[in-house]
C-alpha atoms as a PDB file:
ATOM      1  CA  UNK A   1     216.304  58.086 100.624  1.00  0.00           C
ATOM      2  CA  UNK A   2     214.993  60.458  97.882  1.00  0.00           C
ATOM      3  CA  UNK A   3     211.961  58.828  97.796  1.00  0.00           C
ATOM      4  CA  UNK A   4     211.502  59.352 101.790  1.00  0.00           C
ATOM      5  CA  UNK A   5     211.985  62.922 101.359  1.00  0.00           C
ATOM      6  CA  UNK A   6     209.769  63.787  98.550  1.00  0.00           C
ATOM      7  CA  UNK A   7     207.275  61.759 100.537  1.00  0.00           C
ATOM      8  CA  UNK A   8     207.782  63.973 103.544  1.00  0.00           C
ATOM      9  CA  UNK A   9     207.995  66.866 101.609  1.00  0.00           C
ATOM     10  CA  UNK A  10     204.950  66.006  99.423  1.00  0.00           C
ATOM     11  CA  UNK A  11     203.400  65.326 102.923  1.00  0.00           C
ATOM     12  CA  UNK A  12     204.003  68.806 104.758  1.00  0.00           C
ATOM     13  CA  UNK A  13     203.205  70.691 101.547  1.00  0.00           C
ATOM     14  CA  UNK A  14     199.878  68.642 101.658  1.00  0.00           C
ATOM     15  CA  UNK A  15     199.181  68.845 105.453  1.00  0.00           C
ATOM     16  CA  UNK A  16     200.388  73.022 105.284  1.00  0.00           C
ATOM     17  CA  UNK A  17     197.064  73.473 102.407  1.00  0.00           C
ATOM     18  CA  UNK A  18     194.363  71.671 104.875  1.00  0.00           C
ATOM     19  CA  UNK A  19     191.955  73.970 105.712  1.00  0.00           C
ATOM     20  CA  UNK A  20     191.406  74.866 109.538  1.00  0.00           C
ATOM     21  CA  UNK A  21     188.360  75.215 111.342  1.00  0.00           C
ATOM     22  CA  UNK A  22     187.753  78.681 112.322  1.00  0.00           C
ATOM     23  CA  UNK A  23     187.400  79.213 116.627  1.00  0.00           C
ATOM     24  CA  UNK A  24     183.665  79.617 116.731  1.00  0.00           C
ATOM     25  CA  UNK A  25     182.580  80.695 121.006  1.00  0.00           C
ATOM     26  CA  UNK A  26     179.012  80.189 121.275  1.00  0.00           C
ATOM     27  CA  UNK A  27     177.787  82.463 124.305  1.00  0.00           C
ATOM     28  CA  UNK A  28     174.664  83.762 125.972  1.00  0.00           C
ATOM     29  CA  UNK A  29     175.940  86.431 128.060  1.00  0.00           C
ATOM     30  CA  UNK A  30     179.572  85.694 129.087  1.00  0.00           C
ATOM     31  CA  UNK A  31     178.849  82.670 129.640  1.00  0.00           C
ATOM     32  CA  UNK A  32     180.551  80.480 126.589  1.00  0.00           C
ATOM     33  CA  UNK A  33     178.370  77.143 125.834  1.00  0.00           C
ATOM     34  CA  UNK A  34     179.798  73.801 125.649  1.00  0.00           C
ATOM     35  CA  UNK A  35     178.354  73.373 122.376  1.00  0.00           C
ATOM     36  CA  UNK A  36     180.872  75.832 120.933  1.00  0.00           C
ATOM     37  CA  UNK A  37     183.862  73.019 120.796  1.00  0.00           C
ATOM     38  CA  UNK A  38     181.376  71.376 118.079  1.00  0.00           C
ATOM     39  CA  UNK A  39     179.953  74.333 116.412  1.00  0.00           C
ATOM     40  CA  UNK A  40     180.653  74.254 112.535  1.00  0.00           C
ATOM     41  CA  UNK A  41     180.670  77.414 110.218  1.00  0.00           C
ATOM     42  CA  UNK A  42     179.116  76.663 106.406  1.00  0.00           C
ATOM     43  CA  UNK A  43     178.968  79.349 104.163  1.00  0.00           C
ATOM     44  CA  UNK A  44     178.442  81.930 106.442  1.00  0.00           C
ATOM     45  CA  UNK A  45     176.191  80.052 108.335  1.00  0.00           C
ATOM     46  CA  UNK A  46     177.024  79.043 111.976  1.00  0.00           C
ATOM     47  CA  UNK A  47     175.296  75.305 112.757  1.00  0.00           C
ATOM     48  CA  UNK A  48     175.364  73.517 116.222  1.00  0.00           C
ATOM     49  CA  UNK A  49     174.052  70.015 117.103  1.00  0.00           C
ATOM     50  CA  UNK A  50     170.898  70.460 118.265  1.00  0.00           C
ATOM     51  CA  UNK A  51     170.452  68.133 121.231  1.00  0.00           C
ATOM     52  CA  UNK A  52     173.703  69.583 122.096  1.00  0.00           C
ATOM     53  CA  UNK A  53     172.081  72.649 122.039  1.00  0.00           C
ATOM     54  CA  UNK A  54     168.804  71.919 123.741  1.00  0.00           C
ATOM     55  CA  UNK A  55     170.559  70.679 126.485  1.00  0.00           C
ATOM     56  CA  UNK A  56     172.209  73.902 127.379  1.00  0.00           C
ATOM     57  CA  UNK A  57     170.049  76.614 126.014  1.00  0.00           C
ATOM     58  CA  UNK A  58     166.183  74.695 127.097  1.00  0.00           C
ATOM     59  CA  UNK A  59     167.162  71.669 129.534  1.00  0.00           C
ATOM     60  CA  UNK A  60     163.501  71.065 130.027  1.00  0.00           C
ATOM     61  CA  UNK A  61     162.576  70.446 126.597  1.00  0.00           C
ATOM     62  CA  UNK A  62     163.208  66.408 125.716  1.00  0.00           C
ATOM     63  CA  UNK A  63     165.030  65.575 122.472  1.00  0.00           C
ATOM     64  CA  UNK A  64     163.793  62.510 120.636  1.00  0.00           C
ATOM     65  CA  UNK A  65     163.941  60.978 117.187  1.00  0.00           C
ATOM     66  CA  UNK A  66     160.668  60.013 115.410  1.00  0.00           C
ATOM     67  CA  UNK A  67     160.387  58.832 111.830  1.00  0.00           C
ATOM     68  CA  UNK A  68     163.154  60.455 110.730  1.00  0.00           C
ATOM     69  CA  UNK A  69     162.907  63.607 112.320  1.00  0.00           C
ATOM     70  CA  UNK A  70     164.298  64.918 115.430  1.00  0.00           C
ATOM     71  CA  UNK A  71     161.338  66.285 117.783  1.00  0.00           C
ATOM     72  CA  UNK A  72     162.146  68.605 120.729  1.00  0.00           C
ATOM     73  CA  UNK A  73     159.015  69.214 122.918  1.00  0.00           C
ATOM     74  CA  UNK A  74     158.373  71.250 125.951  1.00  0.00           C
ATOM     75  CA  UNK A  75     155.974  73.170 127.716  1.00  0.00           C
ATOM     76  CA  UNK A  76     155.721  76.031 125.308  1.00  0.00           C
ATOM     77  CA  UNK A  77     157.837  74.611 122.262  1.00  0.00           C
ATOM     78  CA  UNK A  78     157.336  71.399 119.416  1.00  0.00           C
ATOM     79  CA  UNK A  79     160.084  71.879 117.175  1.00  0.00           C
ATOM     80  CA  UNK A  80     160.819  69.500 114.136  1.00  0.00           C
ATOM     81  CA  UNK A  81     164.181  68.955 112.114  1.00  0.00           C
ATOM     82  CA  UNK A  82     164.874  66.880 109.297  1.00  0.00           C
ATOM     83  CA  UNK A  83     168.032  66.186 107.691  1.00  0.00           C
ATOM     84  CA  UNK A  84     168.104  67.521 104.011  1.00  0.00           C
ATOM     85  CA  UNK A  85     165.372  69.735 104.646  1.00  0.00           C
ATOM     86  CA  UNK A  86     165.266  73.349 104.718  1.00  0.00           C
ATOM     87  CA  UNK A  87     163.169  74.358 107.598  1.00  0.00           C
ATOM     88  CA  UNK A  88     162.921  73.519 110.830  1.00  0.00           C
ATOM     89  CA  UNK A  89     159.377  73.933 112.458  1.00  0.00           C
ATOM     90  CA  UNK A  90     158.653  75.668 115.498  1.00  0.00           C
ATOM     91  CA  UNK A  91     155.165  75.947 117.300  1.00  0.00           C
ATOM     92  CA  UNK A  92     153.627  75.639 113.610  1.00  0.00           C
ATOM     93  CA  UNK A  93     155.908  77.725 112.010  1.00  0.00           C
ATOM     94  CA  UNK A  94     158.752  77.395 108.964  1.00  0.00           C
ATOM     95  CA  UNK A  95     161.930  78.850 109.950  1.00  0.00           C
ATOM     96  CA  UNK A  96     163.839  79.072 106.551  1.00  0.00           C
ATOM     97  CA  UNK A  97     167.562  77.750 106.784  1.00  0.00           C
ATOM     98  CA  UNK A  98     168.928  78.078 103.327  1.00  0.00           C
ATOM     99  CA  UNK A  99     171.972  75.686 104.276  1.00  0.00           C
ATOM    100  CA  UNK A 100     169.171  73.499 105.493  1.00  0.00           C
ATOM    101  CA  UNK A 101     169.593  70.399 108.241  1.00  0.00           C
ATOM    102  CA  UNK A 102     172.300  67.697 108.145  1.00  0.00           C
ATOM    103  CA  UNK A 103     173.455  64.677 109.665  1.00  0.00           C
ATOM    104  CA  UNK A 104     176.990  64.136 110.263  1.00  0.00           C
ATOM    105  CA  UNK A 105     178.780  60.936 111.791  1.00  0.00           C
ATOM    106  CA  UNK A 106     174.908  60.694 113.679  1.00  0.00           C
ATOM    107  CA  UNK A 107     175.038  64.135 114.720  1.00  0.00           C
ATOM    108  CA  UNK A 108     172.096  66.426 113.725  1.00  0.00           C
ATOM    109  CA  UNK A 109     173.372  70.224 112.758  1.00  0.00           C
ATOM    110  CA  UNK A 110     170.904  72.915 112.537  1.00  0.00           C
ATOM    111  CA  UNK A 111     171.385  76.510 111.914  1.00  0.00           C
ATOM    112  CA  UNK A 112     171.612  78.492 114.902  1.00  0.00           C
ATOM    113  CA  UNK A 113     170.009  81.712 113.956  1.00  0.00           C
ATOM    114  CA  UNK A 114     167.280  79.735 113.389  1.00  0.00           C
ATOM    115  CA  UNK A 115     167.354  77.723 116.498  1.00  0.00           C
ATOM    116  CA  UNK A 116     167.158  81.365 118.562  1.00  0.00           C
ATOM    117  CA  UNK A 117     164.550  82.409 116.775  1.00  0.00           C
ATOM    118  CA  UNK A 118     162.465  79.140 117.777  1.00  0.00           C
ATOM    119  CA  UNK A 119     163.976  79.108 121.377  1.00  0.00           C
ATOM    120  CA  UNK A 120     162.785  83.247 121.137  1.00  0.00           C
ATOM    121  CA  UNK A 121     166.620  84.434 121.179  1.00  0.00           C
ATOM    122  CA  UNK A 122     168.494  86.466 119.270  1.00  0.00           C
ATOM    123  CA  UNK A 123     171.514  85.960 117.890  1.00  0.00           C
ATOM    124  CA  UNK A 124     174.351  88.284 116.731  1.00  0.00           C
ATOM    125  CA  UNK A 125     178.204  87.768 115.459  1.00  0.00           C
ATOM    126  CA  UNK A 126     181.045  89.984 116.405  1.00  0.00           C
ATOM    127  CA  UNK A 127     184.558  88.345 116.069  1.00  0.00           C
ATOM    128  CA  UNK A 128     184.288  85.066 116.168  1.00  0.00           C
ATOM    129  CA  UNK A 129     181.393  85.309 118.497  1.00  0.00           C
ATOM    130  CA  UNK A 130     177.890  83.537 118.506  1.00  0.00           C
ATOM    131  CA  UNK A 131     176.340  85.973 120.868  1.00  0.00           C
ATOM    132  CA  UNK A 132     172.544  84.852 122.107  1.00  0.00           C
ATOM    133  CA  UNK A 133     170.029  86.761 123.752  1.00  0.00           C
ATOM    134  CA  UNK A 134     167.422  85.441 125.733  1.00  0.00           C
ATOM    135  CA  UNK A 135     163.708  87.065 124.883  1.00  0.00           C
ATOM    136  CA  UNK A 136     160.545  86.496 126.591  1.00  0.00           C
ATOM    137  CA  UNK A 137     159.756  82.799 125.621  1.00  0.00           C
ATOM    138  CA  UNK A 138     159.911  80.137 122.709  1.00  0.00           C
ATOM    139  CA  UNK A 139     158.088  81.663 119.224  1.00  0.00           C
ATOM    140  CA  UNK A 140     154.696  82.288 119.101  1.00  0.00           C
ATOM    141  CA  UNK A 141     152.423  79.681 117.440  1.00  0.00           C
ATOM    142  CA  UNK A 142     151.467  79.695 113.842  1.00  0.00           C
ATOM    143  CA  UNK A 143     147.560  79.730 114.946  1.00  0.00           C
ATOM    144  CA  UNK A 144     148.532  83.046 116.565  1.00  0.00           C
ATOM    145  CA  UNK A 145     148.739  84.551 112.751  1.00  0.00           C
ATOM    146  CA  UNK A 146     147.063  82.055 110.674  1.00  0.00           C
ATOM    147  CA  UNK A 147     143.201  81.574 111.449  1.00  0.00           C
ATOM    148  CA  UNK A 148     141.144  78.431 109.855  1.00  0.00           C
END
């Protein structure tokens, strides 16, 4: 009988030390995004899964996985992530995510404030809010600054 209670004991002390995920609401507008129930928070950094995320925030664009990459391509956006990497690519350019990409149980995280910026978003935090703004279109190319 003891040996049940220090077990349960041992057990609630245990369980009562786990850390909790912090409520994350992922919104453009007041509109809060499905993609918020899966939304992670890693050292300050706020990560959603990106085809997740391209599904609600560019439904146009497809979502595919080539050579170990996930590829998102529309009209006016190629974007390329790789897990372990610390940029995604957008139109040409390096978007810097210091966190960089991950996989997790086949689930491809990228950092969001870099996903607006490709998407040509911005985004802002205020209690527990991922707020986005919609801007005038995806980010410019890289040819648009860099000429051969």
């Amino acid at each position: 009988m003891k040996k049940i209670l220090l077990l349960l004991l041992f057990l609630g002390i245990c369980l009562s030390q786990a850390p909790r995920a912090s409520a994350l609401r992922v919104a453009v507008g007041a509109q809060t995004l499905r993609v918020s129930d899966s939304a992670r928070i890693i050292d300050g950094s706020t990560y959603v899964p990106l085809r997740a995320a391209m599904a609600e925030l560019h439904g146009e664009a497809q979502v595919t996985w080539e050579r170990g990459r996930a590829v998102v391509r529309s009209d006016a956006l190629e974007l390329t992530a790789v897990p372990g990497e610390q940029y995604l690519v957008a139109n040409g350019r390096y978007l810097y995510a210091a966190g960089g990409i991950f996989l997790e149980n086949g689930v491809l995280y990228v950092p969001l404030r870099q996903l607006a910026k490709a998407l040509g978003m911005t985004a802002s935090w205020n209690a527990g809010v991922a707020s986005l703004t919609p801007g005038t279109g995806a980010i410019e190319p890289a040819e648009t600054y860099y000429r051969e």
